[in-house]
C-alpha atoms as a PDB file:
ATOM      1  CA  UNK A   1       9.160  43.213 -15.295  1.00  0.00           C
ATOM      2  CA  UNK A   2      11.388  46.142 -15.138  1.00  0.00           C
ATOM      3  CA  UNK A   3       8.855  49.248 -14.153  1.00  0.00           C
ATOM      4  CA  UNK A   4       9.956  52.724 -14.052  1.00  0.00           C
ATOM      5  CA  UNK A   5       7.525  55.871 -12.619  1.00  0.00           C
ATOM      6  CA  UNK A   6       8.070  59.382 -13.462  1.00  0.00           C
ATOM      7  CA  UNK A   7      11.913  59.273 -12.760  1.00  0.00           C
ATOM      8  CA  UNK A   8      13.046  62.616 -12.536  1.00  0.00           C
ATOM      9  CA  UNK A   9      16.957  63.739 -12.230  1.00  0.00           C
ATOM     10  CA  UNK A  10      17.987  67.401 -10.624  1.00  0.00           C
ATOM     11  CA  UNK A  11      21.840  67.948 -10.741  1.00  0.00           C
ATOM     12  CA  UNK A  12      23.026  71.394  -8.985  1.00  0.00           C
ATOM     13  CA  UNK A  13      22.767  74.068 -11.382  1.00  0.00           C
ATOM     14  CA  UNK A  14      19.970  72.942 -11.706  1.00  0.00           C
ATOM     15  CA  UNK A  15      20.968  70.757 -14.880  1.00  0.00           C
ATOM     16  CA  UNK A  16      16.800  68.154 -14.788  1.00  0.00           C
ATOM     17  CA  UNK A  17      19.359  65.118 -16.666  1.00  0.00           C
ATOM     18  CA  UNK A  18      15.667  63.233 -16.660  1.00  0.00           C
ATOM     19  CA  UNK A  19      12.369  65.182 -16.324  1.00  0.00           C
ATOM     20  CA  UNK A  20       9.463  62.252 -15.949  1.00  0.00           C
ATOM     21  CA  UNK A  21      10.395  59.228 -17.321  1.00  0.00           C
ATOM     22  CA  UNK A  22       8.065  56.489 -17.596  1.00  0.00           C
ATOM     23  CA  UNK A  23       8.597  52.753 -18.897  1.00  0.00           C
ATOM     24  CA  UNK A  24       7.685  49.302 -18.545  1.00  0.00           C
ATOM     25  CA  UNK A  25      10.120  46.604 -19.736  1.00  0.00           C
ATOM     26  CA  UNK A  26       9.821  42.909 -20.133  1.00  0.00           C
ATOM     27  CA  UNK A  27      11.996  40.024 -20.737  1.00  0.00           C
ATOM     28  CA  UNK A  28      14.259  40.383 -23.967  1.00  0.00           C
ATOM     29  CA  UNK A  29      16.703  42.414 -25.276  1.00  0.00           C
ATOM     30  CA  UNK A  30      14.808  46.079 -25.230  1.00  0.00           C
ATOM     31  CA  UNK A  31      17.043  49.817 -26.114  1.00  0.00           C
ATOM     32  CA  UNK A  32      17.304  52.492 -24.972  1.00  0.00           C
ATOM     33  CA  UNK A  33      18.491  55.107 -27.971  1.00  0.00           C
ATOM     34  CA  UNK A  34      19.536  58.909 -27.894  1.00  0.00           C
ATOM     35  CA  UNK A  35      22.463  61.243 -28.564  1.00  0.00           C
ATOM     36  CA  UNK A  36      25.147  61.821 -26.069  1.00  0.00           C
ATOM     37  CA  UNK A  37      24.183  63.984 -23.304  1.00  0.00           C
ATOM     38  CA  UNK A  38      20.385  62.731 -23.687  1.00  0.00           C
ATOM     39  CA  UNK A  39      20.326  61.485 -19.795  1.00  0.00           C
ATOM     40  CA  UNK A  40      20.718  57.689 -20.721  1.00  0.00           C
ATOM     41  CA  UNK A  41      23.721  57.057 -18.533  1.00  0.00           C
ATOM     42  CA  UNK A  42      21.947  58.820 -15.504  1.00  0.00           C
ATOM     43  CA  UNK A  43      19.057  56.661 -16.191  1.00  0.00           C
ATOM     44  CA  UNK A  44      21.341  53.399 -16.481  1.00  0.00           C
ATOM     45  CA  UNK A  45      23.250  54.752 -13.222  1.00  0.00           C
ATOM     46  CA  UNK A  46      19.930  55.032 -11.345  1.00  0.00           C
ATOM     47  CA  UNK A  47      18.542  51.860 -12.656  1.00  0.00           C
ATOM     48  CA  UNK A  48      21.614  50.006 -11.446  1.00  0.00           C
ATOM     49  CA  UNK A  49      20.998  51.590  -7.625  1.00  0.00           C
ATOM     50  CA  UNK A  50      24.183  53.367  -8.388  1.00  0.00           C
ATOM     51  CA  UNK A  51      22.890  56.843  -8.156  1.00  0.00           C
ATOM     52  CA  UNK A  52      19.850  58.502  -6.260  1.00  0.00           C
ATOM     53  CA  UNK A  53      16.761  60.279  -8.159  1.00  0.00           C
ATOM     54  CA  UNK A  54      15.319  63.079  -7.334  1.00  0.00           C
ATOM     55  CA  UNK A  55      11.335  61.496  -7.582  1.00  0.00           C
ATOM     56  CA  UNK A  56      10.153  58.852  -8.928  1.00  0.00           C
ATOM     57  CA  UNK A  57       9.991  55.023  -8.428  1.00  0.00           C
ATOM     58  CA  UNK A  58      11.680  51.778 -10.332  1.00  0.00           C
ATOM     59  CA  UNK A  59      10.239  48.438  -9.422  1.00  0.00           C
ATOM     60  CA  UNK A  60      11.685  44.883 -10.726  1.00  0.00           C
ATOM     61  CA  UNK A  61       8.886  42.451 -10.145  1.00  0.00           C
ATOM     62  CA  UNK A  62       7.420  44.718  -7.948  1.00  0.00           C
ATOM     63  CA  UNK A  63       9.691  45.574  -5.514  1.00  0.00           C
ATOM     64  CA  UNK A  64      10.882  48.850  -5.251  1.00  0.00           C
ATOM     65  CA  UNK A  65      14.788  49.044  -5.874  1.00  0.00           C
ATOM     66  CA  UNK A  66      14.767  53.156  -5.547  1.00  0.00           C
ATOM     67  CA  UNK A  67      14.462  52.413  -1.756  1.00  0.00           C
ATOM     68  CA  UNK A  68      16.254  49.339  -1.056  1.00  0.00           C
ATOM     69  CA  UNK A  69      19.223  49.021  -4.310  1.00  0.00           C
ATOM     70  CA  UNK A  70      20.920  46.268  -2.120  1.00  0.00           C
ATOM     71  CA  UNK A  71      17.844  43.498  -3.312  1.00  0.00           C
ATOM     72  CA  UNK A  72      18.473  44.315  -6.453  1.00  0.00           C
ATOM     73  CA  UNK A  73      22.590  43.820  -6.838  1.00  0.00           C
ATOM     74  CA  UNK A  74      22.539  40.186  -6.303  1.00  0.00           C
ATOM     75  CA  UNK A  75      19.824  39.938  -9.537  1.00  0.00           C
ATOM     76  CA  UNK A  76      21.809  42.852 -11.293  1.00  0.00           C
ATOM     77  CA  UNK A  77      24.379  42.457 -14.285  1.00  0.00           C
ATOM     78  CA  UNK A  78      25.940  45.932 -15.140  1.00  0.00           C
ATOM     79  CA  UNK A  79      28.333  46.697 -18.050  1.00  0.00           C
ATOM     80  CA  UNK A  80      28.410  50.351 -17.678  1.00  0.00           C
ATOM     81  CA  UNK A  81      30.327  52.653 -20.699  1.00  0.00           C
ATOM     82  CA  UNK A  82      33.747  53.221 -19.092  1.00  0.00           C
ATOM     83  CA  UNK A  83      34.935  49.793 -17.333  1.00  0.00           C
ATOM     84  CA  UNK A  84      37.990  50.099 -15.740  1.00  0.00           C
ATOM     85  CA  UNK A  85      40.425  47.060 -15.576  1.00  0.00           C
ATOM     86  CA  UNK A  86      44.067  46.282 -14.269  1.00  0.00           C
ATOM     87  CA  UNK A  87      45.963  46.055 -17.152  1.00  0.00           C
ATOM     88  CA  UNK A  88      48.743  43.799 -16.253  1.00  0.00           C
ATOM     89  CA  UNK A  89      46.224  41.117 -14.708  1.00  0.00           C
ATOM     90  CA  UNK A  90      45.472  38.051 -16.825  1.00  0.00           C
ATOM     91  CA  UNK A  91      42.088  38.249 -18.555  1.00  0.00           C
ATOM     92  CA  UNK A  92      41.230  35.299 -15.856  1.00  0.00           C
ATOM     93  CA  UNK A  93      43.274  36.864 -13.012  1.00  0.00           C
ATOM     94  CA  UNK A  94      40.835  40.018 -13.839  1.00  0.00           C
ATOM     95  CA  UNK A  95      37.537  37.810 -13.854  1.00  0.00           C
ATOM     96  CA  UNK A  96      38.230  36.178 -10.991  1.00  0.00           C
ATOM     97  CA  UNK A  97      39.225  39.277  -9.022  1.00  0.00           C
ATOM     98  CA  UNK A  98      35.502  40.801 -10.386  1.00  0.00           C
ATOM     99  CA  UNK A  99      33.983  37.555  -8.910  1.00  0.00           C
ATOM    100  CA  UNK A 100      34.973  38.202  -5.714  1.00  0.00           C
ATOM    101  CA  UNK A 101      34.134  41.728  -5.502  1.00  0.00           C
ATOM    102  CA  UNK A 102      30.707  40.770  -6.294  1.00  0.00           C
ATOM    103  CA  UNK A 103      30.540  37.883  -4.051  1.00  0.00           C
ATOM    104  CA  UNK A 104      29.950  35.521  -6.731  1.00  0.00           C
ATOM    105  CA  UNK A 105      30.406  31.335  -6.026  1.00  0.00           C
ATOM    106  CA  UNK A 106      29.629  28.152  -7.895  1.00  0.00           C
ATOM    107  CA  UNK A 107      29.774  24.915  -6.567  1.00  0.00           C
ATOM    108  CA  UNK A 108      32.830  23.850  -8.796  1.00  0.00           C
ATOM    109  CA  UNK A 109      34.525  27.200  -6.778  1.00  0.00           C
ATOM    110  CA  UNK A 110      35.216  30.623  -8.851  1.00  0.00           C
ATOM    111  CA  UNK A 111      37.968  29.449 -10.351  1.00  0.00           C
ATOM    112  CA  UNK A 112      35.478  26.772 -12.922  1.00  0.00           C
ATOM    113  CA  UNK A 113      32.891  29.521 -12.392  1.00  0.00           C
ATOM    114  CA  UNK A 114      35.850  31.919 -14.393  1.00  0.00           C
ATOM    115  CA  UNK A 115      36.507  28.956 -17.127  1.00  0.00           C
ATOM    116  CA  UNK A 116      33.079  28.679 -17.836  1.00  0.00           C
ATOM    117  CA  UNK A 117      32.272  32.351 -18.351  1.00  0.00           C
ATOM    118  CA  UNK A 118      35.187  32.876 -20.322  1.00  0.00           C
ATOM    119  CA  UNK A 119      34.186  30.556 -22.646  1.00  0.00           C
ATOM    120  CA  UNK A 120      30.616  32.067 -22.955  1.00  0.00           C
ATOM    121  CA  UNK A 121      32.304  34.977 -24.313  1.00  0.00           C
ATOM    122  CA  UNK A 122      35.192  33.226 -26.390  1.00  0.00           C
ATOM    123  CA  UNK A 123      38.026  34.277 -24.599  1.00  0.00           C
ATOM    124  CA  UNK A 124      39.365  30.964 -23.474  1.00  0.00           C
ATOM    125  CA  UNK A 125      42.504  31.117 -25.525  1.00  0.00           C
ATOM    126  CA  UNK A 126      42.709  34.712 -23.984  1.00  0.00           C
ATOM    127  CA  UNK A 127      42.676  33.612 -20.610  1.00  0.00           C
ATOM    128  CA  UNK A 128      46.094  33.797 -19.849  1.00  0.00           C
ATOM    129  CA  UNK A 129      47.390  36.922 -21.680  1.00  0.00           C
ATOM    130  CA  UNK A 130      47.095  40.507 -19.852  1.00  0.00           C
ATOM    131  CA  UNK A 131      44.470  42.271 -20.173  1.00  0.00           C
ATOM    132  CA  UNK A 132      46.114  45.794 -21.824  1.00  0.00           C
ATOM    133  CA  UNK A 133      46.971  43.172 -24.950  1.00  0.00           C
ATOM    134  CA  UNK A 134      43.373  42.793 -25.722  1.00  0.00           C
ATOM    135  CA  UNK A 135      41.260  44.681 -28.080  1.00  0.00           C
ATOM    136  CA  UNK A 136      38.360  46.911 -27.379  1.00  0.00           C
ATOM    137  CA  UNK A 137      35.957  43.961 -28.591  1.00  0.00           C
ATOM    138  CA  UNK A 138      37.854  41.273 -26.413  1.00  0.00           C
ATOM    139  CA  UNK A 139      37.485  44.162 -22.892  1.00  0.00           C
ATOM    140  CA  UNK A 140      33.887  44.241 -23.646  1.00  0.00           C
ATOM    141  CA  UNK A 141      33.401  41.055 -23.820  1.00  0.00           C
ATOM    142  CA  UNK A 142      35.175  40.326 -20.842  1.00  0.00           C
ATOM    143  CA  UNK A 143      33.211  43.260 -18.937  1.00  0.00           C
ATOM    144  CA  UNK A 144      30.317  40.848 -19.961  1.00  0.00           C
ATOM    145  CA  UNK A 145      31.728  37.987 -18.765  1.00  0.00           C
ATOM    146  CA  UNK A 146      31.468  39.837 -15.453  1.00  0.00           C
ATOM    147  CA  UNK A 147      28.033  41.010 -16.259  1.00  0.00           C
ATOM    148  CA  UNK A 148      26.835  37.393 -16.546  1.00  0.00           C
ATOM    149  CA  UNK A 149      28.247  36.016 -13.232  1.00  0.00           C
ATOM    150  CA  UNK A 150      25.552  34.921 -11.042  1.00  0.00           C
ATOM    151  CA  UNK A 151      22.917  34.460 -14.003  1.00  0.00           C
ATOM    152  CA  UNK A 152      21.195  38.057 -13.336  1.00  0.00           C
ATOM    153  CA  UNK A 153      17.344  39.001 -13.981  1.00  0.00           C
ATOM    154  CA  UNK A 154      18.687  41.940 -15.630  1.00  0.00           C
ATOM    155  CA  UNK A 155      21.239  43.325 -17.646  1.00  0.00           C
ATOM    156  CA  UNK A 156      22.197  46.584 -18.484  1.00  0.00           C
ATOM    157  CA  UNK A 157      24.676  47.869 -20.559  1.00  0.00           C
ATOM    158  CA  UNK A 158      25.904  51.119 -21.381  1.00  0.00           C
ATOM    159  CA  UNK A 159      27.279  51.659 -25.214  1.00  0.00           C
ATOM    160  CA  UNK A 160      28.863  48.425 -25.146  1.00  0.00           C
ATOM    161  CA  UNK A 161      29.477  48.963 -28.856  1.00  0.00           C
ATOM    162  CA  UNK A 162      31.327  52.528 -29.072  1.00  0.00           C
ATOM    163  CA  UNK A 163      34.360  52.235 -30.861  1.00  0.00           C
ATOM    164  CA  UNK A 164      34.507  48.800 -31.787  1.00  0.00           C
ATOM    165  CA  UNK A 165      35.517  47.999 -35.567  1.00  0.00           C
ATOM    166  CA  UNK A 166      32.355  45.938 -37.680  1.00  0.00           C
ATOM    167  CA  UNK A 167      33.882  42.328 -37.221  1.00  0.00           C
ATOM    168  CA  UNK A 168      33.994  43.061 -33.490  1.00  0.00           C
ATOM    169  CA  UNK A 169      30.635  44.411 -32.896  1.00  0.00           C
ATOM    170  CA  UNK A 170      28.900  41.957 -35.344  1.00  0.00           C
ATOM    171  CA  UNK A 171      30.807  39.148 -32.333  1.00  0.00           C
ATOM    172  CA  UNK A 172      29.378  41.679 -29.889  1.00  0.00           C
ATOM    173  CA  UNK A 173      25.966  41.502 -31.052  1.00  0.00           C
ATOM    174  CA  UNK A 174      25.535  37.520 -31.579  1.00  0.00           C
ATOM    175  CA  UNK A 175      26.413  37.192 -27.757  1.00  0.00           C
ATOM    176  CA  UNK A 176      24.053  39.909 -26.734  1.00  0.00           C
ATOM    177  CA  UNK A 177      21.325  38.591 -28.316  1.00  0.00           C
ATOM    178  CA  UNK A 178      22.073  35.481 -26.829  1.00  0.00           C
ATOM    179  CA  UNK A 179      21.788  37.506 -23.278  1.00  0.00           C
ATOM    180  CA  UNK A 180      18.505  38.057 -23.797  1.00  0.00           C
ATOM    181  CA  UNK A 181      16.520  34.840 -24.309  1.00  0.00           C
ATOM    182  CA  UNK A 182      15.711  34.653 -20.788  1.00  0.00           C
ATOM    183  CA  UNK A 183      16.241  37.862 -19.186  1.00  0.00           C
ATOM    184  CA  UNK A 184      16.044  41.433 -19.145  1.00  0.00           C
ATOM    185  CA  UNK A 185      18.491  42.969 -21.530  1.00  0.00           C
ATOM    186  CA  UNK A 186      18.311  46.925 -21.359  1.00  0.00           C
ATOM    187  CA  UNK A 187      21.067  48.675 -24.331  1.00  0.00           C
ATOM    188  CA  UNK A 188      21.621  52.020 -24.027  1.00  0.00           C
ATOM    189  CA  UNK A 189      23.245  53.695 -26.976  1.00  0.00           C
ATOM    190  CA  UNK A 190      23.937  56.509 -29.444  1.00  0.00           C
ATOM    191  CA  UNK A 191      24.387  54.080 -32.511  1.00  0.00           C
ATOM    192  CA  UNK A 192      20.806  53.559 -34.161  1.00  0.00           C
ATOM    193  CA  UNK A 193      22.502  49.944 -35.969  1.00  0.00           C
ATOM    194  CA  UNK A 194      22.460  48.579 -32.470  1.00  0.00           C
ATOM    195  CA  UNK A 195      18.763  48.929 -32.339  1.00  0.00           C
ATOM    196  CA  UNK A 196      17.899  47.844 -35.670  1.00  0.00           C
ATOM    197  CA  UNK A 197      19.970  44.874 -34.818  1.00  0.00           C
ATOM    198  CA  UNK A 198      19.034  43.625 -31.407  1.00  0.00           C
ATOM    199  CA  UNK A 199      16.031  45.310 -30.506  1.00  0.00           C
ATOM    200  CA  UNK A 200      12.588  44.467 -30.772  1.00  0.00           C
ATOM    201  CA  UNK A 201      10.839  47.228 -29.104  1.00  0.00           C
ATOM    202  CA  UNK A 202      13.151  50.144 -28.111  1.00  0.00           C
ATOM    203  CA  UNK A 203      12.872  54.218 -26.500  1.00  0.00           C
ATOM    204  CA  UNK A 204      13.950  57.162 -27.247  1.00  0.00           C
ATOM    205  CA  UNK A 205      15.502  59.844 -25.166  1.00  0.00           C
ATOM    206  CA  UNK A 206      16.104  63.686 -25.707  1.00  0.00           C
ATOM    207  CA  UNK A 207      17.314  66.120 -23.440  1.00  0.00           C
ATOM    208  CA  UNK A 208      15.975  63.990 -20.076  1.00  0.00           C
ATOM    209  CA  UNK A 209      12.463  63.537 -22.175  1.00  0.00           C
ATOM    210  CA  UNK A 210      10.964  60.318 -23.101  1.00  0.00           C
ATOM    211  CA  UNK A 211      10.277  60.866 -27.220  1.00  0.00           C
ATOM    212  CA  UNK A 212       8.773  57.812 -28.072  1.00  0.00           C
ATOM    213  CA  UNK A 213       8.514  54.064 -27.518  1.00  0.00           C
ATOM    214  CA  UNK A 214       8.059  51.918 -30.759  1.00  0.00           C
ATOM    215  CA  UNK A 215       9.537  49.465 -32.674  1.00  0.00           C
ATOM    216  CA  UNK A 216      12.210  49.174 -35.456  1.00  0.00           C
ATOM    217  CA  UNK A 217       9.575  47.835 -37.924  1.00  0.00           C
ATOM    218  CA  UNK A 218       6.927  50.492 -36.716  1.00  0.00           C
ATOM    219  CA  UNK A 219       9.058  53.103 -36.849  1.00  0.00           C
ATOM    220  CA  UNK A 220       9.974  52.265 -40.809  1.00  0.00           C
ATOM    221  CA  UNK A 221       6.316  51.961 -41.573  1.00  0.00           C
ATOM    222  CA  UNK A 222       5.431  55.084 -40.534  1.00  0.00           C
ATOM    223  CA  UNK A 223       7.440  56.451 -43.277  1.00  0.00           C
ATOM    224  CA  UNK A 224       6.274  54.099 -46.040  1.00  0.00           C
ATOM    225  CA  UNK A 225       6.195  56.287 -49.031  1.00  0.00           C
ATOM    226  CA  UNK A 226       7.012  59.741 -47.782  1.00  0.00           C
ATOM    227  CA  UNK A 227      10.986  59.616 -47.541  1.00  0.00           C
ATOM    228  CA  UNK A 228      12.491  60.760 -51.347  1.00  0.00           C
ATOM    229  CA  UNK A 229      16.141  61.077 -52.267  1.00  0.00           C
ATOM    230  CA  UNK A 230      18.182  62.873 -54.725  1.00  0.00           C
ATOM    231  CA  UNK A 231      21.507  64.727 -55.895  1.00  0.00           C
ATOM    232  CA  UNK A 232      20.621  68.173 -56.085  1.00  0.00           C
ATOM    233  CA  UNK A 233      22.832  70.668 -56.958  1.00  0.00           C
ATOM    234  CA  UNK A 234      24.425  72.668 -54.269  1.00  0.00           C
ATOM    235  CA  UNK A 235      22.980  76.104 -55.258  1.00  0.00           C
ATOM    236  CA  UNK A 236      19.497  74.204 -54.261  1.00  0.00           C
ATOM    237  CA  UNK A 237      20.034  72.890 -51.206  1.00  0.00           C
ATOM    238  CA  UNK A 238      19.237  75.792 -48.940  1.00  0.00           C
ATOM    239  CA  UNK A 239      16.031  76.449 -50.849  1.00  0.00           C
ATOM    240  CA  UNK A 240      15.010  72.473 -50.404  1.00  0.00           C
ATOM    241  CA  UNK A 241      15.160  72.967 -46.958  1.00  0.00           C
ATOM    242  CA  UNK A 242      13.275  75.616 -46.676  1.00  0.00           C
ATOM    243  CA  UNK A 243      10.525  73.922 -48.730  1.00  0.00           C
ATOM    244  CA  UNK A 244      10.935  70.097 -47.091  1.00  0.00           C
ATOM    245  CA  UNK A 245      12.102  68.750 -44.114  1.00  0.00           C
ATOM    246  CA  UNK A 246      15.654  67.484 -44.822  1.00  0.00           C
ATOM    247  CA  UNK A 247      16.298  64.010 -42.810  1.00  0.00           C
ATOM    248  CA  UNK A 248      19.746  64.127 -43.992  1.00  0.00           C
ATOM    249  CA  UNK A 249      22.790  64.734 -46.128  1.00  0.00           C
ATOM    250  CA  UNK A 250      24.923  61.801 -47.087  1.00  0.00           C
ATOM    251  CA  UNK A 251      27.688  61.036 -49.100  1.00  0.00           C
ATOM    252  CA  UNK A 252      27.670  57.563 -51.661  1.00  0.00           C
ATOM    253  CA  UNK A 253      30.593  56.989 -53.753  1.00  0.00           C
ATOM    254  CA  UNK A 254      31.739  60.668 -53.160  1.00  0.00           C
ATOM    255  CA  UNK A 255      28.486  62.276 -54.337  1.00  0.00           C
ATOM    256  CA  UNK A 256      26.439  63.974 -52.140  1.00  0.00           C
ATOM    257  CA  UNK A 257      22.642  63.026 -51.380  1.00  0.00           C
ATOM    258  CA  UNK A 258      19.580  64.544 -49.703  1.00  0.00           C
ATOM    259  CA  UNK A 259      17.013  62.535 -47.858  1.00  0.00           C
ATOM    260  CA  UNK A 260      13.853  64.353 -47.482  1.00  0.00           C
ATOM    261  CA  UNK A 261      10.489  63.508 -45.776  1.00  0.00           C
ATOM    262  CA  UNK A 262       7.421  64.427 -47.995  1.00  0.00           C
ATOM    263  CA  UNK A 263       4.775  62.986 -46.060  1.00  0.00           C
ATOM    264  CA  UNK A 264       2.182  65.149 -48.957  1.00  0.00           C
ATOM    265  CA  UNK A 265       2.126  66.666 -52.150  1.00  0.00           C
ATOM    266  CA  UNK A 266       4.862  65.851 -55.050  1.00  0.00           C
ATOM    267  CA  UNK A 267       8.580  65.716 -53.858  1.00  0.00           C
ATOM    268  CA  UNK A 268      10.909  68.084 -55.709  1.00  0.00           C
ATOM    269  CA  UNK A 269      11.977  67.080 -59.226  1.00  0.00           C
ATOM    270  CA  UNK A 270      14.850  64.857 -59.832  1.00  0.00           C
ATOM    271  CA  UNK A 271      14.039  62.921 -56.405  1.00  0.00           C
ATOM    272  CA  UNK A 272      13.051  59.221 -56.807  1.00  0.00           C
ATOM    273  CA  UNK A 273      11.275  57.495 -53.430  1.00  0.00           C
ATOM    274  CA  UNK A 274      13.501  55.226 -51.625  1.00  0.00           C
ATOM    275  CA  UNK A 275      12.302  52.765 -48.910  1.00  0.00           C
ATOM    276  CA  UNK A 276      12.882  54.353 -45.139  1.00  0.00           C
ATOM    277  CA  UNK A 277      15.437  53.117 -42.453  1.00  0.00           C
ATOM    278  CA  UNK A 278      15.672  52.949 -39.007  1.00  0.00           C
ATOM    279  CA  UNK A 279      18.067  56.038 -39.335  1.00  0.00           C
ATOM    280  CA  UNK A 280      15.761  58.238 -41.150  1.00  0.00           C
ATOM    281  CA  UNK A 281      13.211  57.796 -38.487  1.00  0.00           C
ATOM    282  CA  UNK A 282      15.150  59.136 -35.655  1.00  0.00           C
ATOM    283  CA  UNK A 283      16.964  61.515 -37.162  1.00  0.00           C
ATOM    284  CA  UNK A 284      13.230  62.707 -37.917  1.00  0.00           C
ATOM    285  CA  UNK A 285      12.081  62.657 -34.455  1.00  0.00           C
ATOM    286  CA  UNK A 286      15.070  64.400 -33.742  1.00  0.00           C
ATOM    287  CA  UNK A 287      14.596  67.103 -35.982  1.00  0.00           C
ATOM    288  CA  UNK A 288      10.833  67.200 -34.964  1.00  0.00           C
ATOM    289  CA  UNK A 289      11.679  67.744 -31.220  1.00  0.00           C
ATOM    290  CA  UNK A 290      14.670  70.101 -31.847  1.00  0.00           C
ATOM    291  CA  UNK A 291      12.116  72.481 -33.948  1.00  0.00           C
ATOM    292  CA  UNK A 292       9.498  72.291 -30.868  1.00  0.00           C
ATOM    293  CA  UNK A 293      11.800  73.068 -28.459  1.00  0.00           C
ATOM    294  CA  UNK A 294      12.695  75.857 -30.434  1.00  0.00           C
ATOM    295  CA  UNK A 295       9.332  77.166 -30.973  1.00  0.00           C
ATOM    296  CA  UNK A 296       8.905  77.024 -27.073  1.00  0.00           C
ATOM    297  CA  UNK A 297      11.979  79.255 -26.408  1.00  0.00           C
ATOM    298  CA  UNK A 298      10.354  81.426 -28.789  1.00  0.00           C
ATOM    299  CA  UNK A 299       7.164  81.438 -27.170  1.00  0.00           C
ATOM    300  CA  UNK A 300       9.027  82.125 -24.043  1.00  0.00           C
ATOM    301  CA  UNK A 301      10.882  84.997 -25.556  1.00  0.00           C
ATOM    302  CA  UNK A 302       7.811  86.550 -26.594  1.00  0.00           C
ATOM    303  CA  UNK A 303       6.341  86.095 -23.495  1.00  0.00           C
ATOM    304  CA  UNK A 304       8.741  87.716 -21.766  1.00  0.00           C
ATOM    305  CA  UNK A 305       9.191  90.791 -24.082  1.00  0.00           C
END
């Protein structure tokens, strides 16, 4: 169990990058989900005992890795969002270098240890080309191959699916989930298909704050009959959102569509209800939070005046 006590984050400014959060994680695949600039990669930085918090505590089965980061490296698998590789080594030349670094032996020696990780992640035939000839897809799943040396407790990886094209990330996926059958699997991302793919239970971070912690199918149910969408025309879209909450605008085929949340009352005319997605409700709870905060710094402003 991954346990995590009112971590707060100060940078000098002061910037708070996380301001209290609290979480308890078990074994499987569990995400972490937010816009860029949320705090995720300070939390994933501090998680992997890379960076110091300010307060706070995080504990994997119970011991406390805030104070002592070295017991937790040997148990720690870490793919974090910018991995840096020699590109004229050999995608084994590079995995075996990695191996080393981390201190990581087999009893067939690091050189089956290397075999048998690149074929985990299907890069076998890859083995022996360099490594600025591979795709994205192929570097992340070599950064995982790295990731999985030593058969961690826990994983964590840092929008491992940014920029990858569909046929990629659906390979991507399949191997994650895989990850996770016997371990903790912590995703961080920006991408909400990510979560509705691998995720069971998943958070969600704003501006250093915890939001919410729920699950893909919760999250669509409590929406069940209040999200409507139509065409309207564009003269009437500035009065709709006066009237409704917009979720979003979207194009289909070229024509553009509004997705509102009516959670009472009739929706406006011409809009037909439509089942929710993962994507309408965070881009909800985003909008939700965005107008508190706002009615705070008015509050403030008031206050002050």
């Amino acid at each position: 169990m991954l346990d995590i006590r009112n971590l707060v984050k100060v940078y000098p400014g002061p910037v708070a990058a996380l301001q209290g959060i609290d979480l308890s994680i078990g074994r499987g695949m569990f995400g972490l989900l937010g816009p860029n600039g949320a705090g995720k990669t300070t939390l994933m930085r501090i998680l992997a005992g890379l960076l110091e918090p300010t307060s706070g505590r995080v504990t994997l089965d119970g011991v406390d890795v805030t104070e002592a980061p070295e017991l937790l490296w040997p148990r720690l698998g870490y793919l974090p969002q910018y991995f840096g590789f020699y590109p004229n080594l050999t995608g084994e030349a590079m995995l075996l270098h990695l191996l080393r670094l981390k201190g990581v032996d087999a009893p067939g020696g690091p050189k089956a240890l290397c075999a048998e990780l690149l074929e985990r992640v299907n890069l076998t035939a890859a083995a022996t080309r360099t490594v600025k000839g591979y795709s994205g897809g192929m570097r992340q799943r070599l950064g995982i191959a790295q990731a999985l040396a030593g058969d961690p407790d826990l994983i964590i990886v840092d929008e491992p699916t940014a920029g990858l094209d569909p046929e990629e990330r659906l390979r991507f996926y399949h191997l994650l989930a895989e990850m996770a059958a016997d371990r903790i699997v912590l995703l961080s991302t920006h991408i909400v298909e990510d979560v509705a793919m691998l995720c069971p239970r998943f958070a969600v971070i704003r501006e250093g704050r915890l939001l919410t912690t729920t699950s893909p199918a919760e999250a669509r149910a409590n929406l069940d009959g209040a999200v409507y969408e139509g065409q309207p025309a564009s003269d009437a879209i500035d009065a709709l959102a006066i009237a409704h909450t917009v979720i979003r605008r979207h194009l289909v085929e070229g024509r553009t569509l509004l997705r509102l949340h009516v959670p009472e009352g009739a929706p406006p005319p011409g809009f037909r209800p439509v089942a929710a997605t993962l994507e309408d409700a965070y881009l909800l709870l985003m909008r939700q939070a965005e107008a508190t905060a706002n009615r705070g710094s008015e509050g403030l402003h008031t206050e002050a005046t």
